[in-house]
PDBML (XML) file of the C-alpha atoms, coordinates in Angstrom:
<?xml version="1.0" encoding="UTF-8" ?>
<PDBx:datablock datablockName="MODEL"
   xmlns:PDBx="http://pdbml.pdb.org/schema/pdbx-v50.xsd"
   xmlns:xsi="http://www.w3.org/2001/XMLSchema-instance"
   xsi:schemaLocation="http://pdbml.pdb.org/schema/pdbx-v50.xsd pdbx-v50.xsd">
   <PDBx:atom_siteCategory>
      <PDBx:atom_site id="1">
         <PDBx:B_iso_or_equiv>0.00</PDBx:B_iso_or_equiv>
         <PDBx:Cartn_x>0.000</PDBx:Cartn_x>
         <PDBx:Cartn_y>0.000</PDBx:Cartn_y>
         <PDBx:Cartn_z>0.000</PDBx:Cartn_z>
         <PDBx:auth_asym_id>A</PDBx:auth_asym_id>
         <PDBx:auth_atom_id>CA</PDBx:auth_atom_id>
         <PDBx:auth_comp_id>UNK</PDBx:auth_comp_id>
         <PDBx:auth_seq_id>1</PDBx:auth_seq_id>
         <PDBx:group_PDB>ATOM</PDBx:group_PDB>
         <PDBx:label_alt_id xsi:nil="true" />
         <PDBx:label_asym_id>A</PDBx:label_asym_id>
         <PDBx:label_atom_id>CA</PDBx:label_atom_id>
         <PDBx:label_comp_id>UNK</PDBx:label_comp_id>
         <PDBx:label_entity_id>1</PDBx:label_entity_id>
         <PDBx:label_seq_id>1</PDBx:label_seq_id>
         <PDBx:occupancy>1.00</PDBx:occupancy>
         <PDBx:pdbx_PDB_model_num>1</PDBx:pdbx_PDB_model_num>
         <PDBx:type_symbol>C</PDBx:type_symbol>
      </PDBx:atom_site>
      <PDBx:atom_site id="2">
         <PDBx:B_iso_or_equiv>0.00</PDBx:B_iso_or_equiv>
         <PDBx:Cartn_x>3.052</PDBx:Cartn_x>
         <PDBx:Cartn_y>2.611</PDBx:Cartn_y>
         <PDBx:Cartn_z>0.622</PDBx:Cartn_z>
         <PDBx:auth_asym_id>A</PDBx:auth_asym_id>
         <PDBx:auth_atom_id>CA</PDBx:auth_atom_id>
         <PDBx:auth_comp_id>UNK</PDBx:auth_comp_id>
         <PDBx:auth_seq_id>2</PDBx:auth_seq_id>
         <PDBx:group_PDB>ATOM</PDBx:group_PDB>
         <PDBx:label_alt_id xsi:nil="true" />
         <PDBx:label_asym_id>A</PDBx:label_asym_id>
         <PDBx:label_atom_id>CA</PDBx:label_atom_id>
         <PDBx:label_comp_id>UNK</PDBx:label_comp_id>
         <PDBx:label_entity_id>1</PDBx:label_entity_id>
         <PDBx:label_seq_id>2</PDBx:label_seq_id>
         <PDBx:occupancy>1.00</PDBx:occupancy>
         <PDBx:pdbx_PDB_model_num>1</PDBx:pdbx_PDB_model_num>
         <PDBx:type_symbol>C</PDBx:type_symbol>
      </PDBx:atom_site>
      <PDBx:atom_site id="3">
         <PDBx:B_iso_or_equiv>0.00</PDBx:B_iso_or_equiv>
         <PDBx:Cartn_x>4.588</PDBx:Cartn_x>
         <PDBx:Cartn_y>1.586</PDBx:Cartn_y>
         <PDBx:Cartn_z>-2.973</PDBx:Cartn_z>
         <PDBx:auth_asym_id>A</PDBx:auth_asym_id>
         <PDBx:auth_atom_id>CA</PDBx:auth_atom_id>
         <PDBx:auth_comp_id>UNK</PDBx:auth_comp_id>
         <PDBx:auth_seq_id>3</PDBx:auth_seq_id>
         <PDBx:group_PDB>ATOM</PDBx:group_PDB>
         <PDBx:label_alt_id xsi:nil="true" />
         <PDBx:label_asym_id>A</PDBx:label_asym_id>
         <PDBx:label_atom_id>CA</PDBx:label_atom_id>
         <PDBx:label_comp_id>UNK</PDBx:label_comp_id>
         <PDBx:label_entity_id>1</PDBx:label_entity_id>
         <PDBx:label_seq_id>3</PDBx:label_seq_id>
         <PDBx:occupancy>1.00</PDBx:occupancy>
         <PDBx:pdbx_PDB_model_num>1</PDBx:pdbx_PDB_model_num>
         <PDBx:type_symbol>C</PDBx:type_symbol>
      </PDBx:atom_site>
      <PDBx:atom_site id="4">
         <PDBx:B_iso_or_equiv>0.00</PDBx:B_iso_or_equiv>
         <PDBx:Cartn_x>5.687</PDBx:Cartn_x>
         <PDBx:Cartn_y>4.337</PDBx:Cartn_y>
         <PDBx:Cartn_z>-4.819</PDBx:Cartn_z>
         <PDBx:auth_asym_id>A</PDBx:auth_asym_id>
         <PDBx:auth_atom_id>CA</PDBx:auth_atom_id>
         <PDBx:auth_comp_id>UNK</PDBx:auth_comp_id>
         <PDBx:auth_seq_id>4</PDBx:auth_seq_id>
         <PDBx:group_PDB>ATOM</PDBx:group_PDB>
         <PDBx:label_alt_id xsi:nil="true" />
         <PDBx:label_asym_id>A</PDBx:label_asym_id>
         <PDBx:label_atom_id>CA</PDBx:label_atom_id>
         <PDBx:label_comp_id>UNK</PDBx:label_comp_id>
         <PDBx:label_entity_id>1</PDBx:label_entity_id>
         <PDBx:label_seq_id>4</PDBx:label_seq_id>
         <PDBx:occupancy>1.00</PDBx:occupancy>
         <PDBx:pdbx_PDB_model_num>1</PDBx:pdbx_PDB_model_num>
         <PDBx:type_symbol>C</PDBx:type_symbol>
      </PDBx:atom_site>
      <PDBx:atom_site id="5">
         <PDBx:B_iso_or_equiv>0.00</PDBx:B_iso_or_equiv>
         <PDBx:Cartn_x>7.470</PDBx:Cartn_x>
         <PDBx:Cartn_y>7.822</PDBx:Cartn_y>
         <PDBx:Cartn_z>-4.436</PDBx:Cartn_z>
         <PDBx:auth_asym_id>A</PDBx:auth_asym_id>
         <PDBx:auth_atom_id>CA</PDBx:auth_atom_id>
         <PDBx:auth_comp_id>UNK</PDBx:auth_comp_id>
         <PDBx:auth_seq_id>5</PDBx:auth_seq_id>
         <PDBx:group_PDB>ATOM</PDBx:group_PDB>
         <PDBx:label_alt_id xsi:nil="true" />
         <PDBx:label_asym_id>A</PDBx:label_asym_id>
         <PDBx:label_atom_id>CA</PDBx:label_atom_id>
         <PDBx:label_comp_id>UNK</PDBx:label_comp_id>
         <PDBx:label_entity_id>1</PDBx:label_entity_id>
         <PDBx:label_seq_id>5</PDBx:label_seq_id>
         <PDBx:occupancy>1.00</PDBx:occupancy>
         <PDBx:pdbx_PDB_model_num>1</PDBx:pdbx_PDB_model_num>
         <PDBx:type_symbol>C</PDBx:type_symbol>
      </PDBx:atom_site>
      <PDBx:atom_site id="6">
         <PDBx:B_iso_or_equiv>0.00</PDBx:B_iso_or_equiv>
         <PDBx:Cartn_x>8.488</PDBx:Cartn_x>
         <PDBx:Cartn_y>9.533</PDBx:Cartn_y>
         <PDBx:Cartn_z>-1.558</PDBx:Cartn_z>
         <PDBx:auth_asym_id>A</PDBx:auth_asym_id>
         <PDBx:auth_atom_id>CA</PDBx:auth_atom_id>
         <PDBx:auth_comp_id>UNK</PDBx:auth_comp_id>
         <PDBx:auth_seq_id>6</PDBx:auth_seq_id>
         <PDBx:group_PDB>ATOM</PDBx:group_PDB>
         <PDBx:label_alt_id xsi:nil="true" />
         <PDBx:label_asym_id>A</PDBx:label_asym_id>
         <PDBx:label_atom_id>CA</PDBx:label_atom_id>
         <PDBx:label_comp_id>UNK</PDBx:label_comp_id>
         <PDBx:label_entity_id>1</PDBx:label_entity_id>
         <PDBx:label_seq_id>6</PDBx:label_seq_id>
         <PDBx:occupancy>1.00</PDBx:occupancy>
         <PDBx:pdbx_PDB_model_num>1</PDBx:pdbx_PDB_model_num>
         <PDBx:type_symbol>C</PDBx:type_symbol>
      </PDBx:atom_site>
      <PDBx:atom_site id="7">
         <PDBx:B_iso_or_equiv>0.00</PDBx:B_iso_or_equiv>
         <PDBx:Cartn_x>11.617</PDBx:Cartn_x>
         <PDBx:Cartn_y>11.614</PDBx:Cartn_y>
         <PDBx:Cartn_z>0.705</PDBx:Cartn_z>
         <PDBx:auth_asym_id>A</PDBx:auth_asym_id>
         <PDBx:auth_atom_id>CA</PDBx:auth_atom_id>
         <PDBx:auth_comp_id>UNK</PDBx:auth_comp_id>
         <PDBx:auth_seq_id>7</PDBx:auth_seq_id>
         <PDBx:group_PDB>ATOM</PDBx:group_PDB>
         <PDBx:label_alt_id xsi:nil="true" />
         <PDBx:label_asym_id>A</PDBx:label_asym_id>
         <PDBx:label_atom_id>CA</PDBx:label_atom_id>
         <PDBx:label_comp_id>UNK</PDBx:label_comp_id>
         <PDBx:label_entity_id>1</PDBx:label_entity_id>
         <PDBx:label_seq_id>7</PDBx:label_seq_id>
         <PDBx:occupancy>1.00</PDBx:occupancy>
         <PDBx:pdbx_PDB_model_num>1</PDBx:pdbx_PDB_model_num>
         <PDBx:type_symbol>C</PDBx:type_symbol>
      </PDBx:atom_site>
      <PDBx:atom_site id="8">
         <PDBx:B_iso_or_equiv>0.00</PDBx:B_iso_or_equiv>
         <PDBx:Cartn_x>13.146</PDBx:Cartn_x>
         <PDBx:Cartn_y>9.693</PDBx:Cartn_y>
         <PDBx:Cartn_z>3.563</PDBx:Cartn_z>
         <PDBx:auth_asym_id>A</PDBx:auth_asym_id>
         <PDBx:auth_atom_id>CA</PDBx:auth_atom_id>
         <PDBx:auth_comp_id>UNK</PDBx:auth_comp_id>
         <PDBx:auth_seq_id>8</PDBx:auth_seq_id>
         <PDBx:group_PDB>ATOM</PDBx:group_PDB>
         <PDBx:label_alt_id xsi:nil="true" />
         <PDBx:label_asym_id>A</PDBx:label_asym_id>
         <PDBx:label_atom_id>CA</PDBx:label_atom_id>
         <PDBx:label_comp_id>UNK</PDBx:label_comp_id>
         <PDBx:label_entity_id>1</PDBx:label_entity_id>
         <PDBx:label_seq_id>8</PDBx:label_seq_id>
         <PDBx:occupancy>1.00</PDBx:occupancy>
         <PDBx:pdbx_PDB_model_num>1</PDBx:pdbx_PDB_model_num>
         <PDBx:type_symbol>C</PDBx:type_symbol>
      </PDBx:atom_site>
      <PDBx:atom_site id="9">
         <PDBx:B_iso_or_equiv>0.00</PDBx:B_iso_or_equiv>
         <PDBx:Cartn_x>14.644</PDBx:Cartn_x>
         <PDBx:Cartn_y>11.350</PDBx:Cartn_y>
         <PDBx:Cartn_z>7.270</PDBx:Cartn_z>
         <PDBx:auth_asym_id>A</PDBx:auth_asym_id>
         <PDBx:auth_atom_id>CA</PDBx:auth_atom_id>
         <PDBx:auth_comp_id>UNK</PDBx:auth_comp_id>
         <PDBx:auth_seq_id>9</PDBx:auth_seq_id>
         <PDBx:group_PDB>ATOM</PDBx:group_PDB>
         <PDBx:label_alt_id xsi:nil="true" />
         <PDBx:label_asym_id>A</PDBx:label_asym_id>
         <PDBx:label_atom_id>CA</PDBx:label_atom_id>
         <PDBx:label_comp_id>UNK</PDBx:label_comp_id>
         <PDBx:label_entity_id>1</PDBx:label_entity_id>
         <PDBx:label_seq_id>9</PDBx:label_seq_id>
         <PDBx:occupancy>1.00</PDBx:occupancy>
         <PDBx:pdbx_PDB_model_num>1</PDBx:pdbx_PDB_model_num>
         <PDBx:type_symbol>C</PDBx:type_symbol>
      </PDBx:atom_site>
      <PDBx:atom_site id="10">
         <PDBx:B_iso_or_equiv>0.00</PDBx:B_iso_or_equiv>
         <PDBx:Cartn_x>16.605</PDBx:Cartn_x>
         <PDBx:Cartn_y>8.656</PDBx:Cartn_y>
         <PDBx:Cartn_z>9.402</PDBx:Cartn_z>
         <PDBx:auth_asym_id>A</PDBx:auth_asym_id>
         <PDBx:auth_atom_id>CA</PDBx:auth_atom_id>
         <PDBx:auth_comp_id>UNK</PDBx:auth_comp_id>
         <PDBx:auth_seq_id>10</PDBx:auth_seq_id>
         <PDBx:group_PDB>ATOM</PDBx:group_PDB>
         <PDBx:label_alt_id xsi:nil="true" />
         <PDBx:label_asym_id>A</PDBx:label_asym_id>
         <PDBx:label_atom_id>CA</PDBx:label_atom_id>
         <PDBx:label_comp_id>UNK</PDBx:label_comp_id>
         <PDBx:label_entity_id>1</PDBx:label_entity_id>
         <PDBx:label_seq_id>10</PDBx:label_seq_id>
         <PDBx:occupancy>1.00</PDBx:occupancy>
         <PDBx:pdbx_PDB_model_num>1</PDBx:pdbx_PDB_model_num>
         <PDBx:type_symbol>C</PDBx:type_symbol>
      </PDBx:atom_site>
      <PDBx:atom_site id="11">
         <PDBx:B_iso_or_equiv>0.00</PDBx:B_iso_or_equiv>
         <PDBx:Cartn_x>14.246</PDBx:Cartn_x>
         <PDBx:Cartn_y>6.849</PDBx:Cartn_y>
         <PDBx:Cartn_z>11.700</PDBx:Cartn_z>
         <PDBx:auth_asym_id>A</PDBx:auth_asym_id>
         <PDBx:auth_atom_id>CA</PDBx:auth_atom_id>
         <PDBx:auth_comp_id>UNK</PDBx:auth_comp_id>
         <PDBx:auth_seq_id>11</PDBx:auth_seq_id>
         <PDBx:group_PDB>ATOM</PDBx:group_PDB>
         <PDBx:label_alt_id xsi:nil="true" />
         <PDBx:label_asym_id>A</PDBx:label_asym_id>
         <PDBx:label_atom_id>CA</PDBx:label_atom_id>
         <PDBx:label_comp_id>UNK</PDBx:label_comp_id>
         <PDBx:label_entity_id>1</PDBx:label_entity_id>
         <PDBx:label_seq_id>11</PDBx:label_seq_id>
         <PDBx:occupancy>1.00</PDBx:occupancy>
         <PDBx:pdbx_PDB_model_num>1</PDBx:pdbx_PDB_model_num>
         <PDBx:type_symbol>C</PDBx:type_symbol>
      </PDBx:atom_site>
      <PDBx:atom_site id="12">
         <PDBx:B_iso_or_equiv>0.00</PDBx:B_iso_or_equiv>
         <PDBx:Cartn_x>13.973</PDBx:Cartn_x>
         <PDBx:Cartn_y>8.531</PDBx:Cartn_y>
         <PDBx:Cartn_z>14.670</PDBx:Cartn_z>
         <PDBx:auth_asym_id>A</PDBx:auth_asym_id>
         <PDBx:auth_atom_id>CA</PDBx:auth_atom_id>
         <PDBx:auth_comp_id>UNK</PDBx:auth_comp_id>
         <PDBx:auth_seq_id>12</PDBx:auth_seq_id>
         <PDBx:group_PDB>ATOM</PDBx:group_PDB>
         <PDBx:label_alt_id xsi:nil="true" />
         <PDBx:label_asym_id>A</PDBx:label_asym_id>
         <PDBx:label_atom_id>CA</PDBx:label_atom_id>
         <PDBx:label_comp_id>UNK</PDBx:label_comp_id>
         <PDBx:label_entity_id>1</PDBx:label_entity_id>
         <PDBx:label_seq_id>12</PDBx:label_seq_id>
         <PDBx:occupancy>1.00</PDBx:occupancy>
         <PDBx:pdbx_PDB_model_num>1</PDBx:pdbx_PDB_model_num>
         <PDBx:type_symbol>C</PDBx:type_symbol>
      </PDBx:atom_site>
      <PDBx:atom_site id="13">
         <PDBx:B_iso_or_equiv>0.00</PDBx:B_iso_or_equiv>
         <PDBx:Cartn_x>11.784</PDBx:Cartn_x>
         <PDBx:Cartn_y>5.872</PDBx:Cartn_y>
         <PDBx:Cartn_z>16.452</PDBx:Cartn_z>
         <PDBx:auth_asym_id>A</PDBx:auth_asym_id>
         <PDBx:auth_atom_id>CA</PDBx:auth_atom_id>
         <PDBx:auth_comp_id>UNK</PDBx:auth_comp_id>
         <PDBx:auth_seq_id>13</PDBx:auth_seq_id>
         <PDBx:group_PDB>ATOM</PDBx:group_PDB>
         <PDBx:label_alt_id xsi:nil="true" />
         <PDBx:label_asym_id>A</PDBx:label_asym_id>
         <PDBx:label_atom_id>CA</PDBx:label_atom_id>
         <PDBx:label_comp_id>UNK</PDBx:label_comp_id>
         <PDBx:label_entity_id>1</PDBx:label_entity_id>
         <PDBx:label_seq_id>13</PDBx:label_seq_id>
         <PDBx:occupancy>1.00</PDBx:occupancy>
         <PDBx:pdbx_PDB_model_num>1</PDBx:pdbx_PDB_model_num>
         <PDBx:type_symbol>C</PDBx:type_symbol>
      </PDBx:atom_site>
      <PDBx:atom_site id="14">
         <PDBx:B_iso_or_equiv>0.00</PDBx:B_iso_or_equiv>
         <PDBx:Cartn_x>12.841</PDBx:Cartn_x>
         <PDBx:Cartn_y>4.544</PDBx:Cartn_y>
         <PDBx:Cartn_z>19.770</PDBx:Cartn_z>
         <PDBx:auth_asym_id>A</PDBx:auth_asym_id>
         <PDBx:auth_atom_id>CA</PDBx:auth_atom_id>
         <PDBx:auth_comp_id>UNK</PDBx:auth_comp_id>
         <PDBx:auth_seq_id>14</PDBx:auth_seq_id>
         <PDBx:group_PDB>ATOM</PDBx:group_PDB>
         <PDBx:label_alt_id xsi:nil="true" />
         <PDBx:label_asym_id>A</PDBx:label_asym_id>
         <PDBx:label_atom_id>CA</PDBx:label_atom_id>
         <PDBx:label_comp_id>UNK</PDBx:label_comp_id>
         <PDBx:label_entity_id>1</PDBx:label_entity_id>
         <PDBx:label_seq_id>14</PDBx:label_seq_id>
         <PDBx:occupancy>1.00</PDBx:occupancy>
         <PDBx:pdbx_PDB_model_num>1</PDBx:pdbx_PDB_model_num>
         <PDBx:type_symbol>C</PDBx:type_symbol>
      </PDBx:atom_site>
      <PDBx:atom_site id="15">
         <PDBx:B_iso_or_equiv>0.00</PDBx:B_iso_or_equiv>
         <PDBx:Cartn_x>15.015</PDBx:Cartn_x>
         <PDBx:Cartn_y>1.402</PDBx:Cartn_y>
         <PDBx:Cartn_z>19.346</PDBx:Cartn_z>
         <PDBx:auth_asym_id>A</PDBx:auth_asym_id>
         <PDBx:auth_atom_id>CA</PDBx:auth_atom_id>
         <PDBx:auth_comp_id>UNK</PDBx:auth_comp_id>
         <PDBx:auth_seq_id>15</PDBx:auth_seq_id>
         <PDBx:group_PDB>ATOM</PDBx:group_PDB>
         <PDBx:label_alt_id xsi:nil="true" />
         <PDBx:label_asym_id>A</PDBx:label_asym_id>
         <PDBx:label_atom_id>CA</PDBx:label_atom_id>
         <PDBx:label_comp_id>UNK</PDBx:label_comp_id>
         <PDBx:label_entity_id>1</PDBx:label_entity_id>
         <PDBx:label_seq_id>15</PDBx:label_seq_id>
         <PDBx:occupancy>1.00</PDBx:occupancy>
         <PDBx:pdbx_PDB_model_num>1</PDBx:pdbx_PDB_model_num>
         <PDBx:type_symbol>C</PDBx:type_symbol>
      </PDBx:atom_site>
      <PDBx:atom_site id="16">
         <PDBx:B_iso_or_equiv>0.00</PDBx:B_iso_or_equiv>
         <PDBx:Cartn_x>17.205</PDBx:Cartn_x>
         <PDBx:Cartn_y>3.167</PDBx:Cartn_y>
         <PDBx:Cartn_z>16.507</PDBx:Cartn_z>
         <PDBx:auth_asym_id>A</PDBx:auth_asym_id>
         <PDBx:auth_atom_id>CA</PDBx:auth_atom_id>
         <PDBx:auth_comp_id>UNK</PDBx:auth_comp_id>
         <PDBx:auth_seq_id>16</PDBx:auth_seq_id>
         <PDBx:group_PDB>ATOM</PDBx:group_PDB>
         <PDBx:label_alt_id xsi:nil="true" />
         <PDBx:label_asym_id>A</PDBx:label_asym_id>
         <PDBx:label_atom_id>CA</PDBx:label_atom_id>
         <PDBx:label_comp_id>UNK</PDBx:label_comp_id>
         <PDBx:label_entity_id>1</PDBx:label_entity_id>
         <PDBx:label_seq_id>16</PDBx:label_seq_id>
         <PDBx:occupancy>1.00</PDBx:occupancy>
         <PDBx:pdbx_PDB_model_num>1</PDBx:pdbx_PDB_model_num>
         <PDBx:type_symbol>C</PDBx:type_symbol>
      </PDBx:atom_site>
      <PDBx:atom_site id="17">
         <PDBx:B_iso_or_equiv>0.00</PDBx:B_iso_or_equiv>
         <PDBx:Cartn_x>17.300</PDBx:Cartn_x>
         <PDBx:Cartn_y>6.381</PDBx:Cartn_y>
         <PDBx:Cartn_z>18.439</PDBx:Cartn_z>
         <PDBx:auth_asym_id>A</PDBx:auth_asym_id>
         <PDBx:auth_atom_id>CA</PDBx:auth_atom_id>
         <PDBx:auth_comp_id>UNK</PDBx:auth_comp_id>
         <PDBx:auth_seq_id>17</PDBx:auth_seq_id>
         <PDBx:group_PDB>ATOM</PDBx:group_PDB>
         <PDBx:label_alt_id xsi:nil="true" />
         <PDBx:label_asym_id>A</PDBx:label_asym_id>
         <PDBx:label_atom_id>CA</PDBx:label_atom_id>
         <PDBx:label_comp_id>UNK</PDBx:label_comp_id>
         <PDBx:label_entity_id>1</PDBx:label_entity_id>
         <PDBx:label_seq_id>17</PDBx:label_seq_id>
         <PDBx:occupancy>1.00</PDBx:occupancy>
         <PDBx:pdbx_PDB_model_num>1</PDBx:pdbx_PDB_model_num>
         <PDBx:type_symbol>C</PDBx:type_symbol>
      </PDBx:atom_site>
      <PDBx:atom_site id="18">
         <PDBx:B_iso_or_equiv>0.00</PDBx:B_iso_or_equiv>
         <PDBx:Cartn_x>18.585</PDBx:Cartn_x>
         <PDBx:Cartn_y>4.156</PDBx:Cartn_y>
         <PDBx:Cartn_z>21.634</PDBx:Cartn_z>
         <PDBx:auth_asym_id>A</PDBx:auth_asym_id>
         <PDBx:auth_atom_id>CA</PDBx:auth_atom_id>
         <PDBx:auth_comp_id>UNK</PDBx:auth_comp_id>
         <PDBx:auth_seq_id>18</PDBx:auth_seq_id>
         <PDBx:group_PDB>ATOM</PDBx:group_PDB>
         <PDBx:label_alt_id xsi:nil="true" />
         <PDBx:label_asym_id>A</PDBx:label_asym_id>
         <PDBx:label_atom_id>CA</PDBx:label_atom_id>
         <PDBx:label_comp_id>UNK</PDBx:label_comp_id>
         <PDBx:label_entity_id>1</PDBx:label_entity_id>
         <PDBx:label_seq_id>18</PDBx:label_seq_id>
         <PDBx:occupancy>1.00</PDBx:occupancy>
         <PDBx:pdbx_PDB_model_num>1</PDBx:pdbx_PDB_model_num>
         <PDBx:type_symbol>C</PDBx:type_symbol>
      </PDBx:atom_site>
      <PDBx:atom_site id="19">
         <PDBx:B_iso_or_equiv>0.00</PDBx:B_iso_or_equiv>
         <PDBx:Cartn_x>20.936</PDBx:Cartn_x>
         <PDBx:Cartn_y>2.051</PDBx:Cartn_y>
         <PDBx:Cartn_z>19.225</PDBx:Cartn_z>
         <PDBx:auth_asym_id>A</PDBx:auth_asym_id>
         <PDBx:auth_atom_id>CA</PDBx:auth_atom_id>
         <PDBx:auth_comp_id>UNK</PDBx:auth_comp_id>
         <PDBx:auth_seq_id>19</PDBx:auth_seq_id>
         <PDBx:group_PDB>ATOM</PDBx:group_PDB>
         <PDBx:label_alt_id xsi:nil="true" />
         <PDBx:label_asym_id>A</PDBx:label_asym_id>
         <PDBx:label_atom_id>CA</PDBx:label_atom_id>
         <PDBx:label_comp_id>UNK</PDBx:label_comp_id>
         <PDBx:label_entity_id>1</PDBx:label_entity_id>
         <PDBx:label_seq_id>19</PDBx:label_seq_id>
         <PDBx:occupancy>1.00</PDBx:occupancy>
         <PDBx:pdbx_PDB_model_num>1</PDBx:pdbx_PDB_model_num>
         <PDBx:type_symbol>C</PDBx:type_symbol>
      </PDBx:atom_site>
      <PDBx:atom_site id="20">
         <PDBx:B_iso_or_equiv>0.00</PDBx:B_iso_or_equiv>
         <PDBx:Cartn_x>22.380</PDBx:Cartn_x>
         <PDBx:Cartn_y>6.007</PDBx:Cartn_y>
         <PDBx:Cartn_z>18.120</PDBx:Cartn_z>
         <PDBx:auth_asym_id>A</PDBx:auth_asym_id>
         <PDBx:auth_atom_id>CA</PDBx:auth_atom_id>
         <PDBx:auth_comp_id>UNK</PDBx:auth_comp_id>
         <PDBx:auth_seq_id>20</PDBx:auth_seq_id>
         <PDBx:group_PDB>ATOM</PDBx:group_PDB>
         <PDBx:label_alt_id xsi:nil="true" />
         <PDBx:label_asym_id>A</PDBx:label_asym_id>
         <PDBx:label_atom_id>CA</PDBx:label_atom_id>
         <PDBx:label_comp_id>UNK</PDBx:label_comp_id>
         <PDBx:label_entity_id>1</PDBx:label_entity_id>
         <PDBx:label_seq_id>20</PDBx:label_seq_id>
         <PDBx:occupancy>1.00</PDBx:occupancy>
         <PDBx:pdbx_PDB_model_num>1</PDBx:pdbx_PDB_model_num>
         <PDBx:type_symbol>C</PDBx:type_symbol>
      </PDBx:atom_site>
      <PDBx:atom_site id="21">
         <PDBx:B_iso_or_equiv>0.00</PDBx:B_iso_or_equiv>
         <PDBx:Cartn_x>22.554</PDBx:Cartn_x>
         <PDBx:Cartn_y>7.010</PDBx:Cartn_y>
         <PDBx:Cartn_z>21.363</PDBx:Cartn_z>
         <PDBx:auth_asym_id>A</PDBx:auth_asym_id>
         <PDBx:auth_atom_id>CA</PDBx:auth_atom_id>
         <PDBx:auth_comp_id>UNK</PDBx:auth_comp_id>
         <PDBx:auth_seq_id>21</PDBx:auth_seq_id>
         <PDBx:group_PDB>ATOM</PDBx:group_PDB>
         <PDBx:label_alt_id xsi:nil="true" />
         <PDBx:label_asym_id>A</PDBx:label_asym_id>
         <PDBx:label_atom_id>CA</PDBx:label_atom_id>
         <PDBx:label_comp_id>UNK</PDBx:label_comp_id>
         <PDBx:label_entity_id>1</PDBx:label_entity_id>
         <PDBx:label_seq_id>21</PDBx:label_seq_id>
         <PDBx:occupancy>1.00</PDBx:occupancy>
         <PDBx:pdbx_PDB_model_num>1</PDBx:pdbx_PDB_model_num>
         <PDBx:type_symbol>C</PDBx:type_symbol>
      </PDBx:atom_site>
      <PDBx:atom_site id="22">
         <PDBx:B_iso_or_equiv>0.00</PDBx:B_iso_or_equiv>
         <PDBx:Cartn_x>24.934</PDBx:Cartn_x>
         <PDBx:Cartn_y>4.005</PDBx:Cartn_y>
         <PDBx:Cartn_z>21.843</PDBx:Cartn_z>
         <PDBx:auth_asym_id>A</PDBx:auth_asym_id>
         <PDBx:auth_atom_id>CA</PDBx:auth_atom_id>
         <PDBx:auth_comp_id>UNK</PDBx:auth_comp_id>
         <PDBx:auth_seq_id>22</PDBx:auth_seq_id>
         <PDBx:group_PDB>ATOM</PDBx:group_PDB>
         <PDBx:label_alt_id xsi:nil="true" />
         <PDBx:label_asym_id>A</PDBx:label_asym_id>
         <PDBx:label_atom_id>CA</PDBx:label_atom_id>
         <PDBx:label_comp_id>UNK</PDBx:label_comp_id>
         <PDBx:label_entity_id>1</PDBx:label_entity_id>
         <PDBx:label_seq_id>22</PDBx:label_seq_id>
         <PDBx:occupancy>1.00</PDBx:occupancy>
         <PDBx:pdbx_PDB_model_num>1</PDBx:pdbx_PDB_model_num>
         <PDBx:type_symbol>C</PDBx:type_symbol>
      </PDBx:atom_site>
      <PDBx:atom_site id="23">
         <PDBx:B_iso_or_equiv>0.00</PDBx:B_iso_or_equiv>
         <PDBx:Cartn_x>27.238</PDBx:Cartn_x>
         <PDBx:Cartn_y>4.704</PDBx:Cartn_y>
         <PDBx:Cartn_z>18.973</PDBx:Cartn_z>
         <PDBx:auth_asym_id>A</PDBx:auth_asym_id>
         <PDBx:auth_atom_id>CA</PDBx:auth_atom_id>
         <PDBx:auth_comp_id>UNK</PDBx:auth_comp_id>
         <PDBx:auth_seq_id>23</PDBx:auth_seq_id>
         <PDBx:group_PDB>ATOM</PDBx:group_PDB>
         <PDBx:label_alt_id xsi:nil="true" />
         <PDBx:label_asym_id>A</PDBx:label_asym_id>
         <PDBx:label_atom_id>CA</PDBx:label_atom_id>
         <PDBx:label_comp_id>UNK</PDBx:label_comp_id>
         <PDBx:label_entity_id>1</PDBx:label_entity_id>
         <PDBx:label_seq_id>23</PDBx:label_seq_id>
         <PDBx:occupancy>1.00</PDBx:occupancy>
         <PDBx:pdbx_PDB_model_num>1</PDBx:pdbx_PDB_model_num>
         <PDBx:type_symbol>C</PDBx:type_symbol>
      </PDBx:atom_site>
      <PDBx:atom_site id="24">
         <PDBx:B_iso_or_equiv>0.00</PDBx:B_iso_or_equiv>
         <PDBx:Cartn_x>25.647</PDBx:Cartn_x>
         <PDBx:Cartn_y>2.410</PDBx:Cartn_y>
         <PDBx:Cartn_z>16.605</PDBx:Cartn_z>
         <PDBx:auth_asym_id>A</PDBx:auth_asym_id>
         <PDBx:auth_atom_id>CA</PDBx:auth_atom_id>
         <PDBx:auth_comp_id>UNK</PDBx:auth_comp_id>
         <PDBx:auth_seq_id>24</PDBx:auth_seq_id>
         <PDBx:group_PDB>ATOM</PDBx:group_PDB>
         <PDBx:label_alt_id xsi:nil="true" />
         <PDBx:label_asym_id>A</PDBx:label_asym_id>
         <PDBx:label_atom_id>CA</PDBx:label_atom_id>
         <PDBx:label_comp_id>UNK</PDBx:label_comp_id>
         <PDBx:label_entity_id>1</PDBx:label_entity_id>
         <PDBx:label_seq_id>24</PDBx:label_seq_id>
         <PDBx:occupancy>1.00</PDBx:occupancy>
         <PDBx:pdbx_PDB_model_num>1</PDBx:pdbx_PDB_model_num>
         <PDBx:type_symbol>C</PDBx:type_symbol>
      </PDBx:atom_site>
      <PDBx:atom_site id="25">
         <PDBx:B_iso_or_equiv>0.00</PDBx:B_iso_or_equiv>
         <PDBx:Cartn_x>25.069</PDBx:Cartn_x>
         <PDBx:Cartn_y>3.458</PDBx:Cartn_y>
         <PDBx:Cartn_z>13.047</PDBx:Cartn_z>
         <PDBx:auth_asym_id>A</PDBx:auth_asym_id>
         <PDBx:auth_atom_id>CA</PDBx:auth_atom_id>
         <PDBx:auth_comp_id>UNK</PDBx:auth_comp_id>
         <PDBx:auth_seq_id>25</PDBx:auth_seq_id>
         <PDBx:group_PDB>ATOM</PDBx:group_PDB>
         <PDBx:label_alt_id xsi:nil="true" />
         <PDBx:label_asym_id>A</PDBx:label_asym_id>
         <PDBx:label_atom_id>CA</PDBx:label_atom_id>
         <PDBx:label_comp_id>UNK</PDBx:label_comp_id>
         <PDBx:label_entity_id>1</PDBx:label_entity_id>
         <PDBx:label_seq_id>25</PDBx:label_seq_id>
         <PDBx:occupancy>1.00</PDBx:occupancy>
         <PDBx:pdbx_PDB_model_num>1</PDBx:pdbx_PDB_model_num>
         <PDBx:type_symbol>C</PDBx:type_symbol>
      </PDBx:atom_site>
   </PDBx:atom_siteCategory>
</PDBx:datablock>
């Protein structure tokens, strides 16, 4: 249903802001 065109932002939801927040890519 999301197929198609769009911009991206890096994912700011909480496990990959916790995994940053570690020093993890």
């Amino acid at each position: 249903a999301a197929h198609g065109e769009w911009t991206l932002q890096p994912c700011a939801c909480h496990p990959c802001t916790a995994a940053a927040l570690l020093g993890h890519p």
